[in-house]
PDB file of N, CA and C in Angstrom:
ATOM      1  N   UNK A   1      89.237 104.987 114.991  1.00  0.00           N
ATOM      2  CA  UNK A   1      88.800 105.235 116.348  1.00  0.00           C
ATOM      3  C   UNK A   1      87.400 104.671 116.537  1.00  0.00           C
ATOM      4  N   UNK A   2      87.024 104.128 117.750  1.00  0.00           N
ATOM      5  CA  UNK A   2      85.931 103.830 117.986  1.00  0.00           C
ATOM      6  C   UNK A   2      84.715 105.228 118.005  1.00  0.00           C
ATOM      7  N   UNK A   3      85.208 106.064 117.882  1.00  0.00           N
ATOM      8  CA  UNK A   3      83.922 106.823 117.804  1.00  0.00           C
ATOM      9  C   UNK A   3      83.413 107.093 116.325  1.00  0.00           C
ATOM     10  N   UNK A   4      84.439 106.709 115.604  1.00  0.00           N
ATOM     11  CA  UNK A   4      83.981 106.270 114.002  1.00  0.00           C
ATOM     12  C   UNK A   4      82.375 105.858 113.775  1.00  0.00           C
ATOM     13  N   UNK A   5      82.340 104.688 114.887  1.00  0.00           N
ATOM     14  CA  UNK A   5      80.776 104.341 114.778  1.00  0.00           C
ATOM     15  C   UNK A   5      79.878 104.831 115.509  1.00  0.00           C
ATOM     16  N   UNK A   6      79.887 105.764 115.682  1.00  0.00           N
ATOM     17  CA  UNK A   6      79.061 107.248 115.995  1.00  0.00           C
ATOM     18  C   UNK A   6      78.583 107.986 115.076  1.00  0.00           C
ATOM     19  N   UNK A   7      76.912 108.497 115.165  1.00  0.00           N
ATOM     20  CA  UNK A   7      76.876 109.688 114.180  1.00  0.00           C
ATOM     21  C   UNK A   7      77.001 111.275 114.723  1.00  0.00           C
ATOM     22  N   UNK A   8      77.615 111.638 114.007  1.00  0.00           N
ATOM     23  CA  UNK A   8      78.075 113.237 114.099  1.00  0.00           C
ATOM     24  C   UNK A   8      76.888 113.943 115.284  1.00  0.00           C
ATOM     25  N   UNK A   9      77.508 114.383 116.164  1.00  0.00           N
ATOM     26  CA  UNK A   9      76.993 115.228 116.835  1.00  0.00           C
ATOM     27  C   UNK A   9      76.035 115.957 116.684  1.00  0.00           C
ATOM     28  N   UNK A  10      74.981 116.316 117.051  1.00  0.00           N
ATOM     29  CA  UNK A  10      74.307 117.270 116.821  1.00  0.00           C
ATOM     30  C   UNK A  10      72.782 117.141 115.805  1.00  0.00           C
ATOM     31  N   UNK A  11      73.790 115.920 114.629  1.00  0.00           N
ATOM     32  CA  UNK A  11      72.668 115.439 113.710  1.00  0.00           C
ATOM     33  C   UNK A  11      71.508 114.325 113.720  1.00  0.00           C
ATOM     34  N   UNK A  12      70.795 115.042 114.138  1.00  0.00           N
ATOM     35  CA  UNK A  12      69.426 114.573 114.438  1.00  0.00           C
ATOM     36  C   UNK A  12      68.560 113.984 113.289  1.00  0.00           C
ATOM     37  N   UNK A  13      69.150 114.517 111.702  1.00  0.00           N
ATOM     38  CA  UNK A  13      68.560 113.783 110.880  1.00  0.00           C
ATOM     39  C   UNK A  13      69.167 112.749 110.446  1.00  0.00           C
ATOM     40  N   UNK A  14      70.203 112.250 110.345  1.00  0.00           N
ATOM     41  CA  UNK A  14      70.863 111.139 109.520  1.00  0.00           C
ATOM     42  C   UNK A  14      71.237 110.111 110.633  1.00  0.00           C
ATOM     43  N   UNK A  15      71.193 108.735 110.607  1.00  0.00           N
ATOM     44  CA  UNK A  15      71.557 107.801 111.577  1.00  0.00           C
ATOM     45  C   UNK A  15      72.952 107.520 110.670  1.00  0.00           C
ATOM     46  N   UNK A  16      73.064 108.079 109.682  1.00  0.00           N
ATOM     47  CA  UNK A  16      74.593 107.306 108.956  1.00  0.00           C
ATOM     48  C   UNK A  16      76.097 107.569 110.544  1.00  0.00           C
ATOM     49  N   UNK A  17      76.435 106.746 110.227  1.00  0.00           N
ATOM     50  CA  UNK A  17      77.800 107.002 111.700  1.00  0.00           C
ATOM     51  C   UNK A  17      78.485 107.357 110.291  1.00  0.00           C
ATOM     52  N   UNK A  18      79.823 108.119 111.060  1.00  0.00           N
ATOM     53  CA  UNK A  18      81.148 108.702 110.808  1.00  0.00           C
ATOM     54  C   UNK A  18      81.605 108.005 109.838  1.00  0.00           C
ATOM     55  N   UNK A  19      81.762 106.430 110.167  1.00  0.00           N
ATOM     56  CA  UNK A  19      82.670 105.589 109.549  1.00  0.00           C
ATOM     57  C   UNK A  19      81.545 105.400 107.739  1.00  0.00           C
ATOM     58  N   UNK A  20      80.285 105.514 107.933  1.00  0.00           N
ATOM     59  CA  UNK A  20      79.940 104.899 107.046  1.00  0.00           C
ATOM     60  C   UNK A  20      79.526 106.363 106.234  1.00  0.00           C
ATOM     61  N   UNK A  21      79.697 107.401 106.706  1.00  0.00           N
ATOM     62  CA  UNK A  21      79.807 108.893 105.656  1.00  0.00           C
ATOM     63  C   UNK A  21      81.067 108.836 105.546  1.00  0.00           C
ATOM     64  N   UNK A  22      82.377 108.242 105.981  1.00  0.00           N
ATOM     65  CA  UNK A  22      83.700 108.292 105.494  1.00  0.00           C
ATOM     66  C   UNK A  22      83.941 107.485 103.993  1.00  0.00           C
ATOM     67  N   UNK A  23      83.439 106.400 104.549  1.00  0.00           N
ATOM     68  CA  UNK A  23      83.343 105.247 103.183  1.00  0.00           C
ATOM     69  C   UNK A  23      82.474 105.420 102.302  1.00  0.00           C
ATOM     70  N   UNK A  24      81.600 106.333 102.270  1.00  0.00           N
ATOM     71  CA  UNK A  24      80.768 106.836 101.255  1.00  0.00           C
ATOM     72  C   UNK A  24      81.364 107.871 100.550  1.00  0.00           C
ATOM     73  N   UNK A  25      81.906 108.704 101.182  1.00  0.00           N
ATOM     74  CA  UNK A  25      82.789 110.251 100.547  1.00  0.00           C
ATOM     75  C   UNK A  25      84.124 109.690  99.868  1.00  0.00           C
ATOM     76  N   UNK A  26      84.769 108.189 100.472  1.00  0.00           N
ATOM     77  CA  UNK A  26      85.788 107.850  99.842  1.00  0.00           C
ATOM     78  C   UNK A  26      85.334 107.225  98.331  1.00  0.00           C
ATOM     79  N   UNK A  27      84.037 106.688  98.181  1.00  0.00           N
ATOM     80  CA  UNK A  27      83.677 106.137  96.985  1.00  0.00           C
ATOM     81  C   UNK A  27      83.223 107.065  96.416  1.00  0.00           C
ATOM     82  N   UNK A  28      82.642 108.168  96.564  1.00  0.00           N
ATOM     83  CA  UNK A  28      82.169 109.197  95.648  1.00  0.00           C
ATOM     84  C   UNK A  28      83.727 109.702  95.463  1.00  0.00           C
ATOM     85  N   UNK A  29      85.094 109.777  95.785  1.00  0.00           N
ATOM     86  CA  UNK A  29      86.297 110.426  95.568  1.00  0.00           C
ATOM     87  C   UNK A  29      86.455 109.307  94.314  1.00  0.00           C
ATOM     88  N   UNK A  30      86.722 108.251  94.571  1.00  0.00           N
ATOM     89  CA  UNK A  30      86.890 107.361  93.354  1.00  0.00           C
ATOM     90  C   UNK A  30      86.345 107.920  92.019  1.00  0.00           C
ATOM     91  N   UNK A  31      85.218 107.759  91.985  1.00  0.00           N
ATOM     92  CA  UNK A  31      84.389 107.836  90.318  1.00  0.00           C
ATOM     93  C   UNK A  31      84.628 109.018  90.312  1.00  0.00           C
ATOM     94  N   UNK A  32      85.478 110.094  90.510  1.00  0.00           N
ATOM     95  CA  UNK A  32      86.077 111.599  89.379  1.00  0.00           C
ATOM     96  C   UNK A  32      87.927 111.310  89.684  1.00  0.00           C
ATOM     97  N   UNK A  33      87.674 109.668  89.511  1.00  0.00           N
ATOM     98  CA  UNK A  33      89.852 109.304  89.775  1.00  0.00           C
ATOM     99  C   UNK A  33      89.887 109.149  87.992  1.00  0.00           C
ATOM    100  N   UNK A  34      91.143 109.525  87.250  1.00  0.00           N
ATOM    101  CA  UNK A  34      91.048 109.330  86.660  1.00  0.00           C
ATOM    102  C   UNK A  34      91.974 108.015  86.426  1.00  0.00           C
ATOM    103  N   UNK A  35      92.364 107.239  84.985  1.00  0.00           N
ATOM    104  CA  UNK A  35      93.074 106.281  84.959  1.00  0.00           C
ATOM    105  C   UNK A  35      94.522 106.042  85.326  1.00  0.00           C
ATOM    106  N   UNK A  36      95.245 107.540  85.539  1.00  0.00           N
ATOM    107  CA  UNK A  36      96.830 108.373  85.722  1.00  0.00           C
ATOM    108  C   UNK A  36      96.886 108.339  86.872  1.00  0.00           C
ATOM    109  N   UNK A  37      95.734 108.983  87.670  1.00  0.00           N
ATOM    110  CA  UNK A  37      95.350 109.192  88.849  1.00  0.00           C
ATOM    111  C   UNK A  37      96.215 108.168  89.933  1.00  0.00           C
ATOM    112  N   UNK A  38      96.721 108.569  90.928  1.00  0.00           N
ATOM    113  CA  UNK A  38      97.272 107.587  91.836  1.00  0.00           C
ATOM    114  C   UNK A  38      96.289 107.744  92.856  1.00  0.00           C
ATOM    115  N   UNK A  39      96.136 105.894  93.626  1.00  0.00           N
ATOM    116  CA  UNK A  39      95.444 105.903  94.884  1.00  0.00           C
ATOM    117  C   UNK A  39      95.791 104.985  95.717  1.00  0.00           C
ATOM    118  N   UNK A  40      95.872 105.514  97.035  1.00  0.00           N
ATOM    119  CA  UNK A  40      96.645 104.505  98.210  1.00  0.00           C
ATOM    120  C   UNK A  40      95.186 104.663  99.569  1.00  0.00           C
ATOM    121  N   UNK A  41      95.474 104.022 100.362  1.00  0.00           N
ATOM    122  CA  UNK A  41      94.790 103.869 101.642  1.00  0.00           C
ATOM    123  C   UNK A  41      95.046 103.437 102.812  1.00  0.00           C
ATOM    124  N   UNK A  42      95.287 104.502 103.970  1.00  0.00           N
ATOM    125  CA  UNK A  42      95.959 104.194 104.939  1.00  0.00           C
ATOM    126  C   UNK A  42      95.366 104.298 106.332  1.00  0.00           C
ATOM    127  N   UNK A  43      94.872 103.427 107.098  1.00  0.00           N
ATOM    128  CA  UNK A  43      93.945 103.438 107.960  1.00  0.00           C
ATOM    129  C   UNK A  43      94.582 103.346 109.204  1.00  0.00           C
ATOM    130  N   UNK A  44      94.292 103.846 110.267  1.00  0.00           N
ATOM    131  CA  UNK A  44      94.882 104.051 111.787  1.00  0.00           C
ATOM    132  C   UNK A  44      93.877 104.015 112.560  1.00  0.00           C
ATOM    133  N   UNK A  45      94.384 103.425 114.226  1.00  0.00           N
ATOM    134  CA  UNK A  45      93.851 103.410 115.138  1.00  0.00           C
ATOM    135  C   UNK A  45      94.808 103.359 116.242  1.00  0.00           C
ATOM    136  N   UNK A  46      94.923 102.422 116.790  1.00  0.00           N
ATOM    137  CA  UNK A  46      96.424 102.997 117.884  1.00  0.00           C
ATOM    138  C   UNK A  46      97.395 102.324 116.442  1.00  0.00           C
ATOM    139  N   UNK A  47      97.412 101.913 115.650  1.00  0.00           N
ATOM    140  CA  UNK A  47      98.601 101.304 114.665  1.00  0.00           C
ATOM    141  C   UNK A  47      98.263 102.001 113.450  1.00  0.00           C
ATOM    142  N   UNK A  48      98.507 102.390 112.415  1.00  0.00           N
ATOM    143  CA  UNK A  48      99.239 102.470 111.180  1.00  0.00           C
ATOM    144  C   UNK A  48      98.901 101.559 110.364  1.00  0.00           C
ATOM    145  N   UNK A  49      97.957 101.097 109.238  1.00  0.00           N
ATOM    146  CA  UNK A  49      98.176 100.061 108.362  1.00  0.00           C
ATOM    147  C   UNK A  49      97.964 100.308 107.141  1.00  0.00           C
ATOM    148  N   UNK A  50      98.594 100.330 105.940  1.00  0.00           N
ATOM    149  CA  UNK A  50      98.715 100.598 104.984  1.00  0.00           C
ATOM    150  C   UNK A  50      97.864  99.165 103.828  1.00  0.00           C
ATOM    151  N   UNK A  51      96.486  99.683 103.189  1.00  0.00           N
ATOM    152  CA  UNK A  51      95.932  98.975 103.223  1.00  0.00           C
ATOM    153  C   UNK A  51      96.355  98.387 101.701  1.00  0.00           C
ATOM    154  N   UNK A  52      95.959  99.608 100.986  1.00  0.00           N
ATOM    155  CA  UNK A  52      96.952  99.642  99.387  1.00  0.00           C
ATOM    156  C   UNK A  52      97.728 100.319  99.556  1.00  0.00           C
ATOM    157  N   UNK A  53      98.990 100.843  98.866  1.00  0.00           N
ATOM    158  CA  UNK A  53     100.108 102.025  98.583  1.00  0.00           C
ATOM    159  C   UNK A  53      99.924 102.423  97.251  1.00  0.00           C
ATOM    160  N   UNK A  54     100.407 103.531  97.531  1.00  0.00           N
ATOM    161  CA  UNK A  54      99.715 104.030  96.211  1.00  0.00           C
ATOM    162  C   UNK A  54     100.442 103.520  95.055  1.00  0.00           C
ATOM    163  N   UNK A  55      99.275 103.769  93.872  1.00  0.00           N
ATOM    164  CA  UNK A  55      99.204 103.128  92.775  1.00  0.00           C
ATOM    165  C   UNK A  55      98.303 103.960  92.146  1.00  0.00           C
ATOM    166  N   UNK A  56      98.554 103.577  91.022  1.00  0.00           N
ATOM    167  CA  UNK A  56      97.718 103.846  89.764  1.00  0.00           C
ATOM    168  C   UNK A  56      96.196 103.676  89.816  1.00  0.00           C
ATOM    169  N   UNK A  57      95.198 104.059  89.822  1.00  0.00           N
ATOM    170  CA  UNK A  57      93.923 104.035  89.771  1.00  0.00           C
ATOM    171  C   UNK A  57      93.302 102.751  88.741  1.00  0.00           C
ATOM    172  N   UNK A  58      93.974 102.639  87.710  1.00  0.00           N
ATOM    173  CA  UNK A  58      93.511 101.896  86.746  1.00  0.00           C
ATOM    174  C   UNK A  58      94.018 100.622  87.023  1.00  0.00           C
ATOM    175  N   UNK A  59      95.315 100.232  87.562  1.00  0.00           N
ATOM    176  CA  UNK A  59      96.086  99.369  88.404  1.00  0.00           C
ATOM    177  C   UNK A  59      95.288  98.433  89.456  1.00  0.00           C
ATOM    178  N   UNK A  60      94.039  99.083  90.267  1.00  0.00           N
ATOM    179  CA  UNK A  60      93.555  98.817  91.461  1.00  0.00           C
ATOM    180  C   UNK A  60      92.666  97.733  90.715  1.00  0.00           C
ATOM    181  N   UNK A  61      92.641  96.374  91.624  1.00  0.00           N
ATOM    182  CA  UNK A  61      91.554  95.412  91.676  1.00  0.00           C
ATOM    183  C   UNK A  61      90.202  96.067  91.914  1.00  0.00           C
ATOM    184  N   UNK A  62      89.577  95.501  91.787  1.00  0.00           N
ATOM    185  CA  UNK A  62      87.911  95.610  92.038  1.00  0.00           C
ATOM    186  C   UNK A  62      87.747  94.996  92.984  1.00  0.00           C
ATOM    187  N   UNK A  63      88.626  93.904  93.665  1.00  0.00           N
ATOM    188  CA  UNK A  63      88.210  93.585  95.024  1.00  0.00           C
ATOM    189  C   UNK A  63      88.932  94.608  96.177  1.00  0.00           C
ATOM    190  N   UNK A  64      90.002  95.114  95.581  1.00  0.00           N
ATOM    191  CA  UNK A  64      90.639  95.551  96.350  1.00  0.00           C
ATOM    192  C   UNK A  64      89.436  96.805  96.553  1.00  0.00           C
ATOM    193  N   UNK A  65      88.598  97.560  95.797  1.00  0.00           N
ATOM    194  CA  UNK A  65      87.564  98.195  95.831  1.00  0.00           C
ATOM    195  C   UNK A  65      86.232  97.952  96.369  1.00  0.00           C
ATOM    196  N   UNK A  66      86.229  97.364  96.665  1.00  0.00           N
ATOM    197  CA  UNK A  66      85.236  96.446  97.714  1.00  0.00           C
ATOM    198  C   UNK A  66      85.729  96.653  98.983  1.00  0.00           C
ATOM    199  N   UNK A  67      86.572  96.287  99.180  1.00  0.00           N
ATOM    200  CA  UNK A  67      87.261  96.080 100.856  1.00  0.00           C
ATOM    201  C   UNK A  67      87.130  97.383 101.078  1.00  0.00           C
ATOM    202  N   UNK A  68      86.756  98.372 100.200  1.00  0.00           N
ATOM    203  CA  UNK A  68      86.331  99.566 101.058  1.00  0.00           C
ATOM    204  C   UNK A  68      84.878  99.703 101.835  1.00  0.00           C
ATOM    205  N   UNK A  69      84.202  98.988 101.859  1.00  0.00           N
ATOM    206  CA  UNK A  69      82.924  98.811 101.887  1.00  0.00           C
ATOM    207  C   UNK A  69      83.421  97.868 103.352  1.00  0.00           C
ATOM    208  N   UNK A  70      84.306  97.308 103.592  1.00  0.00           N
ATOM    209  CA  UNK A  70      84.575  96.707 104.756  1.00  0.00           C
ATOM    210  C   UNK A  70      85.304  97.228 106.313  1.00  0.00           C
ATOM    211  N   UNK A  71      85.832  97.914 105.409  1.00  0.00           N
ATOM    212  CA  UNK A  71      86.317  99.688 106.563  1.00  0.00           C
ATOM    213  C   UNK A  71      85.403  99.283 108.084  1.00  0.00           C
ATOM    214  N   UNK A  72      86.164  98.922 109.197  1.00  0.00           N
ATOM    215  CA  UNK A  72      85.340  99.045 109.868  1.00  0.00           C
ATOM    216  C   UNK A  72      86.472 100.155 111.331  1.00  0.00           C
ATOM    217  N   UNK A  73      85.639 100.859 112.455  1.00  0.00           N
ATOM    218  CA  UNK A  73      86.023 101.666 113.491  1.00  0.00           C
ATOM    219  C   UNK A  73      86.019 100.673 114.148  1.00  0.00           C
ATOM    220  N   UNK A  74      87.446 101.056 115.022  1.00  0.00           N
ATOM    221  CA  UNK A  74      87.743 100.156 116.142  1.00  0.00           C
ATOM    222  C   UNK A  74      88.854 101.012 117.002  1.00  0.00           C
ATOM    223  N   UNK A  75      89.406 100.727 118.198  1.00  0.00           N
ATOM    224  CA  UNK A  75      90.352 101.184 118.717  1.00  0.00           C
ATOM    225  C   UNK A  75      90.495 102.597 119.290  1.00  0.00           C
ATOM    226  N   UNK A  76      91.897 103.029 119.265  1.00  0.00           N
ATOM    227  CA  UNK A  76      91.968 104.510 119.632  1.00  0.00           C
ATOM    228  C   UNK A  76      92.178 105.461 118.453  1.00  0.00           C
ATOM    229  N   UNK A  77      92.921 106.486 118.320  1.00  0.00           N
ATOM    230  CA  UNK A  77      93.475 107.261 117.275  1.00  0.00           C
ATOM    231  C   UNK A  77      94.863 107.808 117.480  1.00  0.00           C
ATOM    232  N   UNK A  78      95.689 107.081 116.761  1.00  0.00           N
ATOM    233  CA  UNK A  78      97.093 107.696 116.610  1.00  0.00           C
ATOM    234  C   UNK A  78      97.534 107.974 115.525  1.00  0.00           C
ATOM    235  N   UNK A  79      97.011 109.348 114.971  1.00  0.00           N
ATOM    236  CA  UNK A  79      96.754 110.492 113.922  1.00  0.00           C
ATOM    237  C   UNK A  79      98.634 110.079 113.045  1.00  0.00           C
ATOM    238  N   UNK A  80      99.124 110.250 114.171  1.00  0.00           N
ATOM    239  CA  UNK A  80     100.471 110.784 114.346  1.00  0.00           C
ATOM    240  C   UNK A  80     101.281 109.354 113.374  1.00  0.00           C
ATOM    241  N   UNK A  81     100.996 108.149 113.396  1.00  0.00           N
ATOM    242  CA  UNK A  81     101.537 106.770 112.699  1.00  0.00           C
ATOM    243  C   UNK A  81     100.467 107.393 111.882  1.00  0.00           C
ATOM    244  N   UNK A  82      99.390 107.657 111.633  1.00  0.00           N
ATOM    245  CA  UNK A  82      98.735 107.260 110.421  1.00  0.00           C
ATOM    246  C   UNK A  82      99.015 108.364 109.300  1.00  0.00           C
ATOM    247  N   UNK A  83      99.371 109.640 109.580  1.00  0.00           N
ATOM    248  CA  UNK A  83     100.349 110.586 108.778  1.00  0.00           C
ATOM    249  C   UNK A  83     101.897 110.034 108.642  1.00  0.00           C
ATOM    250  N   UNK A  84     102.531 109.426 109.209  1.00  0.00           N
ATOM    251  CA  UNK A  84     103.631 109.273 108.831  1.00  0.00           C
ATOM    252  C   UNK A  84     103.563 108.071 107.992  1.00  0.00           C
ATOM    253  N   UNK A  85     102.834 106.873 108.162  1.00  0.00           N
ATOM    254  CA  UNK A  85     102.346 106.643 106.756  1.00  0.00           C
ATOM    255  C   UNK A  85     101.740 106.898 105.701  1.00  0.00           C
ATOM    256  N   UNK A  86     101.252 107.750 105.656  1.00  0.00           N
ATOM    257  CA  UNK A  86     101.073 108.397 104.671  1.00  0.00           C
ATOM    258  C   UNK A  86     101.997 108.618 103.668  1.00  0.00           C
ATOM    259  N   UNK A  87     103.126 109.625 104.437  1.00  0.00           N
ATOM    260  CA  UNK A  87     104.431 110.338 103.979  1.00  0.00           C
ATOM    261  C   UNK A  87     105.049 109.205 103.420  1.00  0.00           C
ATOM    262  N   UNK A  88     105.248 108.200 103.900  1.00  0.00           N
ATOM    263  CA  UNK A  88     106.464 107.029 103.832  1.00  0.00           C
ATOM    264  C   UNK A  88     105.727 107.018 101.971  1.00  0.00           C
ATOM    265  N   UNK A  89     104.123 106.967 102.134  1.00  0.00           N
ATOM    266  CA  UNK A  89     103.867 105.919 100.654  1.00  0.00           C
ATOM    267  C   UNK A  89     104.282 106.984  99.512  1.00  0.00           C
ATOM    268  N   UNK A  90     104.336 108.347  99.898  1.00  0.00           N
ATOM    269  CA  UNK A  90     104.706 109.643  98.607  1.00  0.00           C
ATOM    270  C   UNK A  90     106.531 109.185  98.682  1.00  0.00           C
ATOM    271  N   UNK A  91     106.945 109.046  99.854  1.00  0.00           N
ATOM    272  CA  UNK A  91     108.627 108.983  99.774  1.00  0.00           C
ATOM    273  C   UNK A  91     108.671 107.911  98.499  1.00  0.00           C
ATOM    274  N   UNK A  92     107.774 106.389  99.208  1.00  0.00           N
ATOM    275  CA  UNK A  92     108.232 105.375  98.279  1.00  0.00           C
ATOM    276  C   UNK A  92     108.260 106.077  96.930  1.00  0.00           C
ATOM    277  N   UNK A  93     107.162 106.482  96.795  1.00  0.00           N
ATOM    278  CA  UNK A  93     106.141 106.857  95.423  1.00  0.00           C
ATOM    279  C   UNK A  93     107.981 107.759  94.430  1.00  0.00           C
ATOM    280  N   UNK A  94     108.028 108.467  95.375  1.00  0.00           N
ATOM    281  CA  UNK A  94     109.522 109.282  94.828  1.00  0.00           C
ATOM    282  C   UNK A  94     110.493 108.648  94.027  1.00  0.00           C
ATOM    283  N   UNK A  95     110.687 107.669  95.129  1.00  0.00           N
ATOM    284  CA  UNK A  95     111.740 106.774  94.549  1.00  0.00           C
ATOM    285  C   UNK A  95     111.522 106.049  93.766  1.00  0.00           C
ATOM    286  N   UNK A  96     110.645 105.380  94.030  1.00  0.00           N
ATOM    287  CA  UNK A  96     110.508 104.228  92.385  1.00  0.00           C
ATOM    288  C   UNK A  96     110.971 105.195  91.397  1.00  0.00           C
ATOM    289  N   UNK A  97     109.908 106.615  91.203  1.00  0.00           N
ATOM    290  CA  UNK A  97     110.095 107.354  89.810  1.00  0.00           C
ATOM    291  C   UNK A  97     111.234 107.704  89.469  1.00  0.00           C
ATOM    292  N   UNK A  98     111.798 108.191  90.922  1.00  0.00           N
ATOM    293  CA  UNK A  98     113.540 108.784  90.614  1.00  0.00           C
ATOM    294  C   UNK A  98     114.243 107.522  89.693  1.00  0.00           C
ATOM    295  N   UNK A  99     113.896 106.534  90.494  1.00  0.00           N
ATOM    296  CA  UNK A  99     114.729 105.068  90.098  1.00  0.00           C
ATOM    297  C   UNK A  99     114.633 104.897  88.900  1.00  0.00           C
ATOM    298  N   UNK A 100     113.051 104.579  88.438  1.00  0.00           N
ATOM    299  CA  UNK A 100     112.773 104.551  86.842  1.00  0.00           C
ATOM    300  C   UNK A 100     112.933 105.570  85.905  1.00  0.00           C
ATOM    301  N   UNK A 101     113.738 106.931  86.041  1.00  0.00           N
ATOM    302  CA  UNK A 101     113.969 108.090  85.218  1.00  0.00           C
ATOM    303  C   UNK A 101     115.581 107.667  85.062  1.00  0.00           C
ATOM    304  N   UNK A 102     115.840 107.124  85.897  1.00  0.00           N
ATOM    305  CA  UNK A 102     117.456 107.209  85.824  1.00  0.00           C
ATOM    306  C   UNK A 102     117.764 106.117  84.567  1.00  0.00           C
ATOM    307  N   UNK A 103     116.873 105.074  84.950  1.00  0.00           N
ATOM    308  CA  UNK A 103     117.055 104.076  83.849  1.00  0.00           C
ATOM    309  C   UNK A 103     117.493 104.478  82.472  1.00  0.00           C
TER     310      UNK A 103
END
């Protein structure tokens, strides 16, 4: 959403906007991921875009870790696609495993 690049209401001390305390709290989530750890990223605005799917932590590029640092607010918010992708990447996530147990 465009108000992403806004800072929080009220806060009079920090000029950080939304978007750039989001991408900061997402990189401090990283460094306590462990190597087992799965991580996906799914960003919305009026669309849905699935940036990684989840995966393995140890799996993830380092560029692909960067492009978090590129995160930028734009658009509207349609909460509603960006949870149902979400869901879709745990469904996938299901199946592969179901798939690969059966093996």
């Amino acid at each position: 959403s465009g108000s992403m690049n806004k800072p929080f209401e009220g806060d009079q001390y920090s000029r950080m906007t939304k978007m750039q305390v989001a991408c900061k709290s997402l990189i401090a989530l990283l460094t306590h991921l462990r190597c087992t750890d799965r991580v996906g990223l799914v960003l919305f605005n009026k669309t849905a875009q699935v940036r990684f799917p989840l995966t393995d932590f140890s799996r993830l590029p380092i560029r692909t870790l960067r492009e978090l640092l590129s995160i930028y607010a734009g658009g509207g918010t349609n909460f509603e696609d960006g949870y149902k992708a979400c869901i879709e990447q745990y469904v996938q996530l299901f199946n592969r495993l179901k798939a690969k147990e059966a093996k």
